[in-house]
Protein backbone atom coordinates (compact mmCIF):
# COMPACT_ATOMS: atom_id res chain seq x y z
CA UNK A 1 -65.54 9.22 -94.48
CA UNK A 2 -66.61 8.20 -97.94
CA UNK A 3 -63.30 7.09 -98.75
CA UNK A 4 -62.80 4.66 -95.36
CA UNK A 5 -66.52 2.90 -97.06
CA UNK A 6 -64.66 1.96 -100.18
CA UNK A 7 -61.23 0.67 -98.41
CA UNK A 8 -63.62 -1.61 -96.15
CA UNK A 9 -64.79 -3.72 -98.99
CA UNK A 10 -64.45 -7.50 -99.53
CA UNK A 11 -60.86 -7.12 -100.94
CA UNK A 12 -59.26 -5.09 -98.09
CA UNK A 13 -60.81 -8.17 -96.31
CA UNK A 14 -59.09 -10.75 -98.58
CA UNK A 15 -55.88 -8.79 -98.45
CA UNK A 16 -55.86 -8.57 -94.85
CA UNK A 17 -56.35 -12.61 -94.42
CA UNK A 18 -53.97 -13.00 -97.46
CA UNK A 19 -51.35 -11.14 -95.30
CA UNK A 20 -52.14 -12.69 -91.90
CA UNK A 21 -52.11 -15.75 -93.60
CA UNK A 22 -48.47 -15.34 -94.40
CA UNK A 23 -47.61 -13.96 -91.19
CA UNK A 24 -49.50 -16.42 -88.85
CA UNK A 25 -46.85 -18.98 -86.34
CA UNK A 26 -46.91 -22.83 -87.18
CA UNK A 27 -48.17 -25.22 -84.94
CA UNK A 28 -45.45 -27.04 -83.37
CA UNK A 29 -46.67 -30.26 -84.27
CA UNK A 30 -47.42 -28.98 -87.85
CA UNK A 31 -46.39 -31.94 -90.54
CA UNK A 32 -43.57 -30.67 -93.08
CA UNK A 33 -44.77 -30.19 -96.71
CA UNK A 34 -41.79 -31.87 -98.01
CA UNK A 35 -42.48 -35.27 -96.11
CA UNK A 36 -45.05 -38.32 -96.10
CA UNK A 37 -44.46 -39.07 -92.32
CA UNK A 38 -47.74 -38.72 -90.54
CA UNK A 39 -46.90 -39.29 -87.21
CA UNK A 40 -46.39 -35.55 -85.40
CA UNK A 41 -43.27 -36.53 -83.51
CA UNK A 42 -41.38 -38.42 -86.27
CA UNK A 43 -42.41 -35.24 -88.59
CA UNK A 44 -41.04 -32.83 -86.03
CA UNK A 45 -37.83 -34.49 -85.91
CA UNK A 46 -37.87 -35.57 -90.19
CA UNK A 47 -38.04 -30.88 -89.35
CA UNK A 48 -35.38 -30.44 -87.34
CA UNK A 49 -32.99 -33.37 -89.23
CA UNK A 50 -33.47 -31.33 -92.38
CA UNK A 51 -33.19 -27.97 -90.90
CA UNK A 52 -29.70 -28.96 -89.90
CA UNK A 53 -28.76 -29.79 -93.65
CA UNK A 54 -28.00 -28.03 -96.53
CA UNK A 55 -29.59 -29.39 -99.94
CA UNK A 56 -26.64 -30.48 -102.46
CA UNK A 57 -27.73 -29.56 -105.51
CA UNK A 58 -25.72 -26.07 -105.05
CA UNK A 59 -28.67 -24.13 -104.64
CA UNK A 60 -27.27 -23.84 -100.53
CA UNK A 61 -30.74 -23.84 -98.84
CA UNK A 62 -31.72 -26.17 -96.10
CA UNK A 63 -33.04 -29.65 -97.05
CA UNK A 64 -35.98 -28.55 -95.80
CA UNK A 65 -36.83 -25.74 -98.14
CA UNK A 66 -35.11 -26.41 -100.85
CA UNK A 67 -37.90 -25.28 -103.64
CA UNK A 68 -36.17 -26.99 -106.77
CA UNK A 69 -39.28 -29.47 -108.15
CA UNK A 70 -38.03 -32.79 -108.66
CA UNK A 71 -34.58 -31.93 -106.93
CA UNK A 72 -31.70 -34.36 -107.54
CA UNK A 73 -30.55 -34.22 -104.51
CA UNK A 74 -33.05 -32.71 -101.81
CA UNK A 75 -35.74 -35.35 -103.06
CA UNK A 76 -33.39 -38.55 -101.81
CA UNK A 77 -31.94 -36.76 -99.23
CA UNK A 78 -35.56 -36.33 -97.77
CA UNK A 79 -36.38 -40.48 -98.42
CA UNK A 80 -33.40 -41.32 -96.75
CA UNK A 81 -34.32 -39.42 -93.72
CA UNK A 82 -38.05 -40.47 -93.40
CA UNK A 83 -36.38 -43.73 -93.84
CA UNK A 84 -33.79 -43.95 -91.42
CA UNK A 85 -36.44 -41.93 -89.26
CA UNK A 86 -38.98 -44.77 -89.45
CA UNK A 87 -36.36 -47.55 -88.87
CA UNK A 88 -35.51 -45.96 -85.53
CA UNK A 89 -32.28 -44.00 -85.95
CA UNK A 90 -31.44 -41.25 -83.91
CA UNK A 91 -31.41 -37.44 -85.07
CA UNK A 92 -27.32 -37.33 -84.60
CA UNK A 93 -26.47 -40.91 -86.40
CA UNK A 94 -28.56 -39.44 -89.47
CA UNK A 95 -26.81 -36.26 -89.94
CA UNK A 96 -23.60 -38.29 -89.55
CA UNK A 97 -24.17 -40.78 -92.13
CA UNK A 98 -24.86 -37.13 -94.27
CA UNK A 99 -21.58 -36.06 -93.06
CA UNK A 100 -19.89 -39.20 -93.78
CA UNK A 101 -21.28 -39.43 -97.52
CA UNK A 102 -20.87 -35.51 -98.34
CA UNK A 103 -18.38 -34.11 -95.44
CA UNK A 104 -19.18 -31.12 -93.69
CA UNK A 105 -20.66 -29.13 -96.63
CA UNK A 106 -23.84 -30.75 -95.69
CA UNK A 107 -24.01 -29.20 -92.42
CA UNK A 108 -26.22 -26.05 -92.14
CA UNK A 109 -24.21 -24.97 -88.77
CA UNK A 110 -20.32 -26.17 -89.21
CA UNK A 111 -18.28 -27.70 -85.84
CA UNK A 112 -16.80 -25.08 -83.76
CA UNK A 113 -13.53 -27.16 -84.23
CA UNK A 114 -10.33 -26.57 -86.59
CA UNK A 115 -10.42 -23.76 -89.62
CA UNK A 116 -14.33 -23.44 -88.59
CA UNK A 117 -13.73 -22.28 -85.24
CA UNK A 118 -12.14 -19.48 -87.28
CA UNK A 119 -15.91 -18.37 -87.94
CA UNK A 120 -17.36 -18.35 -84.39
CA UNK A 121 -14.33 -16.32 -83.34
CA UNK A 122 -13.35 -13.53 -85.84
CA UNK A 123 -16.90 -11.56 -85.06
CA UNK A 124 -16.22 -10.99 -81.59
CA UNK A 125 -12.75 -10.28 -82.83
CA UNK A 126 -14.05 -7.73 -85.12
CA UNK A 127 -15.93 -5.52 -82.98
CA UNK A 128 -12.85 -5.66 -80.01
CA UNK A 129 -10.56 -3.88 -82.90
CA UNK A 130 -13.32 -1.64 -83.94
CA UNK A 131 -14.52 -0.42 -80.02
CA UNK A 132 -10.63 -0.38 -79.51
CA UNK A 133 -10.12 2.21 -83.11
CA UNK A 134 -13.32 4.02 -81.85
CA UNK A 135 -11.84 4.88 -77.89
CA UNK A 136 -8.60 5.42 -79.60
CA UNK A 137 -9.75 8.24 -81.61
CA UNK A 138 -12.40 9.78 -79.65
CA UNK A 139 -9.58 9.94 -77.20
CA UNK A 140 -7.06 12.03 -79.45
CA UNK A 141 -10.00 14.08 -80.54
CA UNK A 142 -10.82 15.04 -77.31
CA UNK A 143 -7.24 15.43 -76.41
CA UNK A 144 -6.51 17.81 -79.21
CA UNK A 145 -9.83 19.63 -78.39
CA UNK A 146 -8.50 20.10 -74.62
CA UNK A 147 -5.44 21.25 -75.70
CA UNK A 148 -7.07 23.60 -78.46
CA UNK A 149 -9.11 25.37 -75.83
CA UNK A 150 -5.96 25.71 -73.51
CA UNK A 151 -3.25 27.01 -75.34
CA UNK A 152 -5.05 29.94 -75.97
CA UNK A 153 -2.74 33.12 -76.83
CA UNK A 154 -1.96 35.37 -73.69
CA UNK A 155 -3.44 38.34 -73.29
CA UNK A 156 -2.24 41.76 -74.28
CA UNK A 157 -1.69 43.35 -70.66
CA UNK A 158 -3.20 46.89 -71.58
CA UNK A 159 -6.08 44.97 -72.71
CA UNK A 160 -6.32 42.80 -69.88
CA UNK A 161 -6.38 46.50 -68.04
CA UNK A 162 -8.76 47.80 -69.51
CA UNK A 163 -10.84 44.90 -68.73
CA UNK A 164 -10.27 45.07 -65.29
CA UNK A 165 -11.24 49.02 -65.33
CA UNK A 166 -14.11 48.14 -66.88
CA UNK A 167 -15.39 45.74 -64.52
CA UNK A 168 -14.28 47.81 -61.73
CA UNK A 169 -16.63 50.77 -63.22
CA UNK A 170 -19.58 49.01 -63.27
């Protein structure tokens, strides 16, 4: 019981609000760090804009969380979006002018068209050959296992006799 006193002090206390701290949900509404928009909605979509990027400065992280200070590229990429956002463009015509100036690099989720489709496919591809490897041998297994236990070597007939005078003594 002594022991639980001395784990209760103040810095099980700051640890535990340190940790909850990390683990606790965003708001919805909650403003990005990386932009100056105040306005909740334009911030939510200046969120959801740069989630759907990837930062070009080959670090390959979204836009959004890029953590290089000063980035070269994650810094104007931001700009431009508050920018466009505050002139009125739509979410789609900003991540196309993105596409337009860097192709589809940019994109954190490529098109499911062309050579790309290639990587919405071959998963489901992947586990169809390996369910199809894992009947397959499971199946000879238990087919050699059956046969195994079938073919078993006949009996001697004076021992199969004695068996049966056995059973018939008891």
């Amino acid at each position: 019981m002594k022991t639980l006193r001395t784990l209760a002090g103040p810095g099980l206390v700051l640890l535990f609000v340190a940790a909850l701290s990390m683990i606790a949900p965003v708001g919805a509404n909650s403003q990005s760090a990386k932009t100056h928009i105040k306005d909740p909605a334009l911030a939510e979509r200046f969120n959801k804009v740069s989630d759907d990027l990837i930062c070009q400065c080959g670090c390959n992280m979204g836009l959004r969380v890029c953590n290089h200070e000063n980035c070269p590229s994650a810094v104007p990429m931001r700009h431009e979006i508050e920018e466009k956002l505050q002139a009125g463009a739509s979410d789609d015509s900003i991540a196309a002018g993105f596409v337009k100036e860097f192709g589809d690099k940019v994109l954190a989720e490529p098109p499911a068209t062309g050579f790309n489709l290639a990587a919405y496919v071959m998963p489901g591809f992947v586990v169809l050959i390996g369910l199809f490897i894992v009947a397959t041998f499971a199946s000879r297994w238990s087919n050699k296992r059956r046969l195994s236990t079938a073919s078993s070597a006949p009996v001697d007939p004076e021992i199969r006799e004695r068996i049966e005078r056995e059973l018939r003594s008891k």
